[in-house]
PDB file of N, CA and C in Angstrom:
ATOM      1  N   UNK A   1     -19.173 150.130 138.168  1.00  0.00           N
ATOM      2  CA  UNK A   1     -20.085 150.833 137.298  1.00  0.00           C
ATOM      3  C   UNK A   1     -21.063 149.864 136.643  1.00  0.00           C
ATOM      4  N   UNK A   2     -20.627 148.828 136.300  1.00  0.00           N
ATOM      5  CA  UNK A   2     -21.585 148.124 135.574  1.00  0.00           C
ATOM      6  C   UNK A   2     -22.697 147.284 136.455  1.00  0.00           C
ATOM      7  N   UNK A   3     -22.598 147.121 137.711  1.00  0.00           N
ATOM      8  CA  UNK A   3     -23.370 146.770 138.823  1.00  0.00           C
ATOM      9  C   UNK A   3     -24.768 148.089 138.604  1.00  0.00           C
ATOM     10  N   UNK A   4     -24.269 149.445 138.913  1.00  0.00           N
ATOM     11  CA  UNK A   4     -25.299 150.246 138.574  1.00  0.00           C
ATOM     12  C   UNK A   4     -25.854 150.282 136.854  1.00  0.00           C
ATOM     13  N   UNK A   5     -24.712 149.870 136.052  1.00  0.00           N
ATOM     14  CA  UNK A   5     -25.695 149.916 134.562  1.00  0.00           C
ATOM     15  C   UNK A   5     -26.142 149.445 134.627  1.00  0.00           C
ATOM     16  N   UNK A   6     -26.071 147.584 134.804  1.00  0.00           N
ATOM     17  CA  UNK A   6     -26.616 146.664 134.279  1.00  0.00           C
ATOM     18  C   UNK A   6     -28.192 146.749 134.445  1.00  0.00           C
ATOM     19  N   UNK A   7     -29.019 147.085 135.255  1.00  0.00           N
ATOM     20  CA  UNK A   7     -30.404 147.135 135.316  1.00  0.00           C
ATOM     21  C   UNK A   7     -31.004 148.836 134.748  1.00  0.00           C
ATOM     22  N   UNK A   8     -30.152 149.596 134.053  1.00  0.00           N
ATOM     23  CA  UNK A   8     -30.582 150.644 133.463  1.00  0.00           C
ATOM     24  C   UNK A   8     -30.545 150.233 131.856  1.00  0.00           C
ATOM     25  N   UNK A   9     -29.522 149.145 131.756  1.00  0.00           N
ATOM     26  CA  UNK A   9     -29.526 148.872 130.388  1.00  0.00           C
ATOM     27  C   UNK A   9     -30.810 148.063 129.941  1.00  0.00           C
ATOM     28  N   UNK A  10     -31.438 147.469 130.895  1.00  0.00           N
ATOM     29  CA  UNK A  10     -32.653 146.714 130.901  1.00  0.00           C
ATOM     30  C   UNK A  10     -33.813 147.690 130.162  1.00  0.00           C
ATOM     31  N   UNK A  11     -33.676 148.799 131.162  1.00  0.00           N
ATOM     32  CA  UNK A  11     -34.451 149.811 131.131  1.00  0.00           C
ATOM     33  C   UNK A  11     -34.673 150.539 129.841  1.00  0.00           C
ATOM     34  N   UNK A  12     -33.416 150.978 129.635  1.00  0.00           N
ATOM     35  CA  UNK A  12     -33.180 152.213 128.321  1.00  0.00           C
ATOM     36  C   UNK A  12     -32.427 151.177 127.287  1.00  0.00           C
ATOM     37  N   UNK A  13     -32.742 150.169 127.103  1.00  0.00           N
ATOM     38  CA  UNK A  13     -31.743 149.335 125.877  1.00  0.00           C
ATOM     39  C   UNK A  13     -32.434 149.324 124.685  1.00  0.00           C
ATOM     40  N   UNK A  14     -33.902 149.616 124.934  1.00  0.00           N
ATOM     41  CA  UNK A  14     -34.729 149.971 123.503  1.00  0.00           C
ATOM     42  C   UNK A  14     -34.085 151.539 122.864  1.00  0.00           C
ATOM     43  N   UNK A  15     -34.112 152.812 123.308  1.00  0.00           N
ATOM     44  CA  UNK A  15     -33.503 153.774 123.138  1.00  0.00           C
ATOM     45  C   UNK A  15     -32.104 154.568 123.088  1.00  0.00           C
ATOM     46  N   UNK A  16     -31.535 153.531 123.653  1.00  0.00           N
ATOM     47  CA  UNK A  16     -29.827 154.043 123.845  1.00  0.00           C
ATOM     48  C   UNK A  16     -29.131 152.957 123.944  1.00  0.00           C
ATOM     49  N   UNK A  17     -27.647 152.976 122.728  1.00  0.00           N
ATOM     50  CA  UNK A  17     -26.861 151.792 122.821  1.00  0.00           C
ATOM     51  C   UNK A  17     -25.607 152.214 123.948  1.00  0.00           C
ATOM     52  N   UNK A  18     -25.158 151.110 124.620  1.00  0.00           N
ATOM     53  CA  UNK A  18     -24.511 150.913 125.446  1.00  0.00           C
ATOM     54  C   UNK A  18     -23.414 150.398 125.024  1.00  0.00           C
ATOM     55  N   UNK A  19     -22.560 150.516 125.342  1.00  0.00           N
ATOM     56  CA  UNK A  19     -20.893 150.302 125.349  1.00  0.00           C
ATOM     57  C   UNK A  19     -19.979 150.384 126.209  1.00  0.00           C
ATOM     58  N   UNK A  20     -19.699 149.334 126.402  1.00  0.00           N
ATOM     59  CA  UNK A  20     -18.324 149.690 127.128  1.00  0.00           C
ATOM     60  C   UNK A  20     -16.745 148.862 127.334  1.00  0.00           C
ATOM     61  N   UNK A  21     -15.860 148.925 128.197  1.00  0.00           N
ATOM     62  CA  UNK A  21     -14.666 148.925 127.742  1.00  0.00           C
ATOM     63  C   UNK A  21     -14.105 148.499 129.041  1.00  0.00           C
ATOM     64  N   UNK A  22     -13.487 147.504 129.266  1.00  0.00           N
ATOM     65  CA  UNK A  22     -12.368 146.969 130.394  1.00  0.00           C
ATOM     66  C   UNK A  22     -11.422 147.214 130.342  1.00  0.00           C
ATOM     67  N   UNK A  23     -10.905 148.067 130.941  1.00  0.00           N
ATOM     68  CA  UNK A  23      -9.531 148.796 130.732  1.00  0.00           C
ATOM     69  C   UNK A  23      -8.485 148.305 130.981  1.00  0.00           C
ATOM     70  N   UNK A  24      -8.486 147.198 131.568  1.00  0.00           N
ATOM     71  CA  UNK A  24      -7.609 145.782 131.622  1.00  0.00           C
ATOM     72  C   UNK A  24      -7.240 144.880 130.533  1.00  0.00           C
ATOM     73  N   UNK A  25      -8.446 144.930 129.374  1.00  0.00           N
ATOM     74  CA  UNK A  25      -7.883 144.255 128.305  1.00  0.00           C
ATOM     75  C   UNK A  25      -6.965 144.858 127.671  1.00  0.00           C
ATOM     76  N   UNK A  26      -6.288 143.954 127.415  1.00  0.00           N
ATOM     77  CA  UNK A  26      -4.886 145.121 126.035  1.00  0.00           C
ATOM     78  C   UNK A  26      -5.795 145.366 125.027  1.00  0.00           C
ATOM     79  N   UNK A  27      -6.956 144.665 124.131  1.00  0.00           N
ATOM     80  CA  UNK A  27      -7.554 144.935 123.186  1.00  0.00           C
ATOM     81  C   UNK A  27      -8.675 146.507 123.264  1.00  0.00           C
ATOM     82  N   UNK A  28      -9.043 146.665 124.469  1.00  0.00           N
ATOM     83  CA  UNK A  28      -9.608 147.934 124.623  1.00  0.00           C
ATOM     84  C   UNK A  28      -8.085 149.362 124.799  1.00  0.00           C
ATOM     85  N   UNK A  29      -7.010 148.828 124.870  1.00  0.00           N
ATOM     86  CA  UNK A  29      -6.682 149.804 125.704  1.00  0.00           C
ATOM     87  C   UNK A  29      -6.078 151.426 124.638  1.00  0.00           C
ATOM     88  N   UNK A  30      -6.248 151.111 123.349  1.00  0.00           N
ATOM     89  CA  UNK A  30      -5.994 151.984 122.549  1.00  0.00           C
ATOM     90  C   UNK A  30      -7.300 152.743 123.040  1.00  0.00           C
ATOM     91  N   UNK A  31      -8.998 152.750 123.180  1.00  0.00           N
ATOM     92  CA  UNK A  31      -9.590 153.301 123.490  1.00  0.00           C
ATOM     93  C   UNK A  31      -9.686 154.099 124.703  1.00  0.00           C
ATOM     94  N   UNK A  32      -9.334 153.198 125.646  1.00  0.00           N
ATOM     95  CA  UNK A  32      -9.170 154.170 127.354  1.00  0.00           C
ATOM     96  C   UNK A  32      -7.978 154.639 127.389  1.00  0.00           C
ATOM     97  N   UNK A  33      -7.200 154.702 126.653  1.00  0.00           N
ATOM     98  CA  UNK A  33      -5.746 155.334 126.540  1.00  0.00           C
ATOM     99  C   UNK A  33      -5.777 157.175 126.809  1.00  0.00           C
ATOM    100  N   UNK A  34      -7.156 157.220 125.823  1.00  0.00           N
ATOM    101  CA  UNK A  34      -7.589 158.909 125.446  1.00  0.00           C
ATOM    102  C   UNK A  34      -8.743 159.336 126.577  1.00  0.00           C
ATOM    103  N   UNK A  35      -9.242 158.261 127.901  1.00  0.00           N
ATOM    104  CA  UNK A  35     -10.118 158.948 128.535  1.00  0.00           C
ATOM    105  C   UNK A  35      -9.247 159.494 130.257  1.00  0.00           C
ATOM    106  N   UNK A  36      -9.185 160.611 130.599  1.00  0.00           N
ATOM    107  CA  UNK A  36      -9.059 160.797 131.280  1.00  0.00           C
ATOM    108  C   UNK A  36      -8.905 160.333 132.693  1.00  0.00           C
ATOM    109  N   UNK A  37     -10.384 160.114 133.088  1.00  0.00           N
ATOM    110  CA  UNK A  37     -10.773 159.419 134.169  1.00  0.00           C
ATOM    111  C   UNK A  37     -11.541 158.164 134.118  1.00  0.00           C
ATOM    112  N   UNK A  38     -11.338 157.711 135.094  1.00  0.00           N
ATOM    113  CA  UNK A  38     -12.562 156.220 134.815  1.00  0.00           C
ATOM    114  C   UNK A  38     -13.159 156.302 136.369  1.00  0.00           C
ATOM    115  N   UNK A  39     -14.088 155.847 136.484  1.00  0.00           N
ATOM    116  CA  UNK A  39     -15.413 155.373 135.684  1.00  0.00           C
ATOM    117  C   UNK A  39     -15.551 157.045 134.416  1.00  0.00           C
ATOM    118  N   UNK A  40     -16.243 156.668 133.520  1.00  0.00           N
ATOM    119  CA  UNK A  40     -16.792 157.884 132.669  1.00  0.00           C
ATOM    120  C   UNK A  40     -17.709 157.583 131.920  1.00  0.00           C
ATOM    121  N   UNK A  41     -19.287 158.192 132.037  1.00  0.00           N
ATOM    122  CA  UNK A  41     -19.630 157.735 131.040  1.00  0.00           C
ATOM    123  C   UNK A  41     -19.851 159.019 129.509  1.00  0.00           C
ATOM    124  N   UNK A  42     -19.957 158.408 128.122  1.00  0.00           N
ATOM    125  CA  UNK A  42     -20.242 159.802 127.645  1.00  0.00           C
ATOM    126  C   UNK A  42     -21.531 159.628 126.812  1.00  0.00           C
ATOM    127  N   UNK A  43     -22.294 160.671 126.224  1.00  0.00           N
ATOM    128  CA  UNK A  43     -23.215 160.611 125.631  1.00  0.00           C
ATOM    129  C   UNK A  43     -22.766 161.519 123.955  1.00  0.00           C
ATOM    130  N   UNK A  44     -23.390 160.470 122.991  1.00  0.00           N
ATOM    131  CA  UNK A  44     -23.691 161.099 121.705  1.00  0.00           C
ATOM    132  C   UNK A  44     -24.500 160.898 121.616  1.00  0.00           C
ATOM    133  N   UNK A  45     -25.248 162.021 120.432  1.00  0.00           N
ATOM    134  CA  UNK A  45     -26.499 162.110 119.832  1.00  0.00           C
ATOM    135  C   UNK A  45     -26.328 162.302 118.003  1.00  0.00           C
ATOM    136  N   UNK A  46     -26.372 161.667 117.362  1.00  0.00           N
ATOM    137  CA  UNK A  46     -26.154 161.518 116.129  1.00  0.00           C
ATOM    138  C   UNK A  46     -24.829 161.602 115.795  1.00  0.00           C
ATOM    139  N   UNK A  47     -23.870 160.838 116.588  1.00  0.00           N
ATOM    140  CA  UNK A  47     -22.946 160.671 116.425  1.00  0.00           C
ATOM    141  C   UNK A  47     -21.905 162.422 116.865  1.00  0.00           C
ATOM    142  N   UNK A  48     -22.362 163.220 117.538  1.00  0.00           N
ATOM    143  CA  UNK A  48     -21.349 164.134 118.241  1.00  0.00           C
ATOM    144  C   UNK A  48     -21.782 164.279 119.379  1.00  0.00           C
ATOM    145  N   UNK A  49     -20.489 164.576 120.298  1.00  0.00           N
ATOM    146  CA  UNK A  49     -20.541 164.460 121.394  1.00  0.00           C
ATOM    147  C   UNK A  49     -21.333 165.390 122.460  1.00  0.00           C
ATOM    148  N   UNK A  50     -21.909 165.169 123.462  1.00  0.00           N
ATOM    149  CA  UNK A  50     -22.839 166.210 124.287  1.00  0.00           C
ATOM    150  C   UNK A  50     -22.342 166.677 125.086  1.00  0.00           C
ATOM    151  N   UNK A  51     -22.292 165.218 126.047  1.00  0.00           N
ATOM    152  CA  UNK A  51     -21.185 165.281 127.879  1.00  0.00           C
ATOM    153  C   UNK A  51     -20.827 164.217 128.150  1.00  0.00           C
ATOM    154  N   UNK A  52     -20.342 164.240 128.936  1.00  0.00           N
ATOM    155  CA  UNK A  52     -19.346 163.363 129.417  1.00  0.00           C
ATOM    156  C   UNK A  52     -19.694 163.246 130.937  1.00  0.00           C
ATOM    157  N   UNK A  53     -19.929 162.330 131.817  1.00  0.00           N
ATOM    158  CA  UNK A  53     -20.422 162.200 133.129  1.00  0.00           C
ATOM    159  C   UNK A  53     -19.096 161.590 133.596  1.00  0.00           C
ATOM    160  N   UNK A  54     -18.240 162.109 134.770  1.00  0.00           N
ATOM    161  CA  UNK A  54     -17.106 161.157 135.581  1.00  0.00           C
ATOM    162  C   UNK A  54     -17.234 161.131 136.802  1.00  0.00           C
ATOM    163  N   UNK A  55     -17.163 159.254 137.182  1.00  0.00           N
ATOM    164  CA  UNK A  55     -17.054 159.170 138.141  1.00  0.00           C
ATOM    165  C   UNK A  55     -18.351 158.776 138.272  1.00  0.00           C
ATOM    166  N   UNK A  56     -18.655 157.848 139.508  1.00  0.00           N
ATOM    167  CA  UNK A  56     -19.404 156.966 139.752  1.00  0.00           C
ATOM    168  C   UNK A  56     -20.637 157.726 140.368  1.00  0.00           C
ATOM    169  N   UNK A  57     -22.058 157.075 139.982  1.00  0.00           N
ATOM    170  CA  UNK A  57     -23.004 157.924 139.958  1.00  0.00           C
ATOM    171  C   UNK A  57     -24.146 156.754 140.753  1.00  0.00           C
ATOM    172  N   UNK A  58     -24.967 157.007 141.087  1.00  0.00           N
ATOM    173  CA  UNK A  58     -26.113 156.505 141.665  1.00  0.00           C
ATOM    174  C   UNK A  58     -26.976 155.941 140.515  1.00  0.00           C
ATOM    175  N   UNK A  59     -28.069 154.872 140.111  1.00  0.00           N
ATOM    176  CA  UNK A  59     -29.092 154.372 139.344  1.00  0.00           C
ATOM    177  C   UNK A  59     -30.014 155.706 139.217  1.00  0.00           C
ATOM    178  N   UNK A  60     -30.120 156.313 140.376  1.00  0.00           N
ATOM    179  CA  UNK A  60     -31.182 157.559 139.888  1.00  0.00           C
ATOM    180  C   UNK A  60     -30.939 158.579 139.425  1.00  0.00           C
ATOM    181  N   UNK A  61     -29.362 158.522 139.335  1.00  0.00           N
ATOM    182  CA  UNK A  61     -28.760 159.987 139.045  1.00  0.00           C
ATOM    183  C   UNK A  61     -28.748 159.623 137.047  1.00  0.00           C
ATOM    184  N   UNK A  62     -27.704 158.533 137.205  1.00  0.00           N
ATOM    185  CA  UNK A  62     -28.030 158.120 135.673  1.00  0.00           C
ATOM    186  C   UNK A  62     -29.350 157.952 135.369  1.00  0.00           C
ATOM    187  N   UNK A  63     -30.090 157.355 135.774  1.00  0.00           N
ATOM    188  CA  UNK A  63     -31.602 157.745 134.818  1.00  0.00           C
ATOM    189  C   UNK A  63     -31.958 158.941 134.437  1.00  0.00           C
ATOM    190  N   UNK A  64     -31.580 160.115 135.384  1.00  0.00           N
ATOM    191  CA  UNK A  64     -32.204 161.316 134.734  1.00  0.00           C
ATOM    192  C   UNK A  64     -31.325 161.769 134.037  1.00  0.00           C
ATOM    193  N   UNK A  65     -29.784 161.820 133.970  1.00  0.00           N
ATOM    194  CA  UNK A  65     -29.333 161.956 132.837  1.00  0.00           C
ATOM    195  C   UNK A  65     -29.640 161.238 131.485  1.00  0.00           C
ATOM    196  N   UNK A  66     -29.962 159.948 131.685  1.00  0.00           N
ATOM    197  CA  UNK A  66     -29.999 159.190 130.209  1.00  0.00           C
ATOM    198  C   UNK A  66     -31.935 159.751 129.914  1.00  0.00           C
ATOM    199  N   UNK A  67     -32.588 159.844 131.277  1.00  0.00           N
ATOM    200  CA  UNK A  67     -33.725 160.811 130.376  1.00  0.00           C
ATOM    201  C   UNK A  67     -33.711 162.473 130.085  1.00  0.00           C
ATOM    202  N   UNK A  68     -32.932 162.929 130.540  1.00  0.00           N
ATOM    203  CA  UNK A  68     -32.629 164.252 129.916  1.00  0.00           C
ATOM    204  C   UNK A  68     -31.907 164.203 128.491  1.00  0.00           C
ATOM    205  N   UNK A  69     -30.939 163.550 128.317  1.00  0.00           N
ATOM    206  CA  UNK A  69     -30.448 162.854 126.870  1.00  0.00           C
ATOM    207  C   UNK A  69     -31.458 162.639 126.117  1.00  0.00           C
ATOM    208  N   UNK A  70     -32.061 161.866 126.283  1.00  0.00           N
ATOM    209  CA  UNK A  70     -33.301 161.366 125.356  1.00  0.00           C
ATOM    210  C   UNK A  70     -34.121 163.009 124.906  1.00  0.00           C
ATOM    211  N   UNK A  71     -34.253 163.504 125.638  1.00  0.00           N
ATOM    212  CA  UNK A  71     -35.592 164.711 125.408  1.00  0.00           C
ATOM    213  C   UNK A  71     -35.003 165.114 124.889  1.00  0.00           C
ATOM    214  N   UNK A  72     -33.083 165.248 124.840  1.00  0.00           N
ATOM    215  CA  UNK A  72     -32.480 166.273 124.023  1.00  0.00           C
ATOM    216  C   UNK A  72     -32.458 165.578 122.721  1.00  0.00           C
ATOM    217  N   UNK A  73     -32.355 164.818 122.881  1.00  0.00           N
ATOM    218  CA  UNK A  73     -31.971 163.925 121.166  1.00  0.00           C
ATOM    219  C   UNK A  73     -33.363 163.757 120.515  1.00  0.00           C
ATOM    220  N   UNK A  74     -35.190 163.653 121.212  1.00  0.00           N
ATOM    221  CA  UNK A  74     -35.913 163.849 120.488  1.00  0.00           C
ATOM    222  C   UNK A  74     -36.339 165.166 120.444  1.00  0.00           C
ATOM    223  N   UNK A  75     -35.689 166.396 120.736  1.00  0.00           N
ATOM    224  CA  UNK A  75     -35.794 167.971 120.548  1.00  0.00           C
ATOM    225  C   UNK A  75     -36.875 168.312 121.359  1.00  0.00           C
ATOM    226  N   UNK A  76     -36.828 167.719 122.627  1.00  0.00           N
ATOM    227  CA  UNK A  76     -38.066 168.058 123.218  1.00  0.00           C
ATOM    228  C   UNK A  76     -37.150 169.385 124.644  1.00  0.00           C
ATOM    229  N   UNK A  77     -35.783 169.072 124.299  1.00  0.00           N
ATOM    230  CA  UNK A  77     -35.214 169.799 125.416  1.00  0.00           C
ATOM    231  C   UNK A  77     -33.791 170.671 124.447  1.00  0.00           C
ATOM    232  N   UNK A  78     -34.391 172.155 124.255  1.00  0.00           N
ATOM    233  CA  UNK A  78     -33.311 172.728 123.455  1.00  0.00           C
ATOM    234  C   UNK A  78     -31.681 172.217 123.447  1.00  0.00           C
ATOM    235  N   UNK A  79     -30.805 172.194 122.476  1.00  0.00           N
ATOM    236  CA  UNK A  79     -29.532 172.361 122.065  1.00  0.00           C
ATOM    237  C   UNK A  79     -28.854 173.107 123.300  1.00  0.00           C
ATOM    238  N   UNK A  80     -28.736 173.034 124.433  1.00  0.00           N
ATOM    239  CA  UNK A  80     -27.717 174.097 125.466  1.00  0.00           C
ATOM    240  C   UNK A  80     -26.683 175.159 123.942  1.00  0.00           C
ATOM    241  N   UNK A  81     -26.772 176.543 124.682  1.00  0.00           N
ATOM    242  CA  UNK A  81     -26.045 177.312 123.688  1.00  0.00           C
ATOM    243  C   UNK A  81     -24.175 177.124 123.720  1.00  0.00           C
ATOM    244  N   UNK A  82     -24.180 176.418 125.493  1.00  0.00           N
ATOM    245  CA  UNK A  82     -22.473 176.448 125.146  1.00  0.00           C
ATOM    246  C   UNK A  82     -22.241 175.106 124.284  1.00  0.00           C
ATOM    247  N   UNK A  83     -22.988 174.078 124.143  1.00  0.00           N
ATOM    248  CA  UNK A  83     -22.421 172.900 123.098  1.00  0.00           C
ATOM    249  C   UNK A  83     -22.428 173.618 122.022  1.00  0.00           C
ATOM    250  N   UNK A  84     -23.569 174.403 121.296  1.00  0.00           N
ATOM    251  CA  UNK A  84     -23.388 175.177 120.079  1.00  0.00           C
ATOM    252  C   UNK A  84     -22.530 175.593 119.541  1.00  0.00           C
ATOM    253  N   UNK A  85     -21.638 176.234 120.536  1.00  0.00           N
ATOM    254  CA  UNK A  85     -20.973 176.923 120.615  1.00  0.00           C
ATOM    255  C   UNK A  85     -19.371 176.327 120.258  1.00  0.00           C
ATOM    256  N   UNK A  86     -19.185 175.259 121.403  1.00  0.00           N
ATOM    257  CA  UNK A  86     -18.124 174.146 121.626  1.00  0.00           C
ATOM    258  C   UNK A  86     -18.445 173.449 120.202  1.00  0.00           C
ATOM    259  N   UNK A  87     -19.439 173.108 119.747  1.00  0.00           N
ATOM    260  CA  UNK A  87     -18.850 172.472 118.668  1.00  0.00           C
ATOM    261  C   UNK A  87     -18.691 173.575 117.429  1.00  0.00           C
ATOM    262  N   UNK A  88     -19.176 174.802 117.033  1.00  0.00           N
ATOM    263  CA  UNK A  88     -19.046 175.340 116.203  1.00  0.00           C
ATOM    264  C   UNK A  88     -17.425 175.575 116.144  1.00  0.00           C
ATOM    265  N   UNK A  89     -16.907 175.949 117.307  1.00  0.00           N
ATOM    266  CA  UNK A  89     -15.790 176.164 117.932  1.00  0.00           C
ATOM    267  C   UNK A  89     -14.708 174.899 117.146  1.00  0.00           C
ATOM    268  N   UNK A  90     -15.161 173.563 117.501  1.00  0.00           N
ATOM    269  CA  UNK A  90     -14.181 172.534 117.067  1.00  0.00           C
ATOM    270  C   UNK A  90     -14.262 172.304 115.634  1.00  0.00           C
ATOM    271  N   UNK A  91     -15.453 172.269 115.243  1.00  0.00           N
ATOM    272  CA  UNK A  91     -15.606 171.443 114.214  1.00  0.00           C
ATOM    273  C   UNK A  91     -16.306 172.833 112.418  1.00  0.00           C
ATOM    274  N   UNK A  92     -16.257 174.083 113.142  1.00  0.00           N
ATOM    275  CA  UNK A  92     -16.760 175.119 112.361  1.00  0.00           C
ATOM    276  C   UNK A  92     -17.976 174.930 111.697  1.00  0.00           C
ATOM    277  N   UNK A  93     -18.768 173.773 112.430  1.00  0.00           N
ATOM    278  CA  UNK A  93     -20.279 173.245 111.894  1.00  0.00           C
ATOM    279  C   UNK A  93     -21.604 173.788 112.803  1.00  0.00           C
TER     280      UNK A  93
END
């Protein structure tokens, strides 16, 4: 996975922070403990969660997700009604 990030992080590192996690270290592993699958990547937007992408993806496939992200996070691409929903659902917000 990080073979395909590494030159998107180039790209989108002004607009979106990047993170990630070696699931080999013992020091990450309280974090990948709770993810399902790996590779995964996920997206927040002011700190709650959107989606979750699994499984290994192409440079062009992630770009248009991380630019569909973006349009959503500068409101240029409506709220989808089932996240609305999913989070009203979890969080009663």
């Amino acid at each position: 996975m990080d073979a395909v990030l590494d030159p998107l992080r180039a790209e989108f590192g002004d607009r979106i922070c990047f993170r990630s996690y070696d699931i080999d270290l013992p020091d990450d592993q309280g974090f990948v403990r709770d993810i399902g699958n790996i590779p995964a990547l996920g997206c927040f937007i002011g700190g709650k969660w959107v989606e979750s992408v699994i499984g290994m993806r192409s440079a062009d496939v992630c770009r248009q997700k991380f630019n569909g992200w973006l349009e959503l996070a500068d409101g240029k691409t409506p709220t989808p009604k089932w996240f609305t929903r999913f989070w009203s659902a979890l969080f009663g917000a």
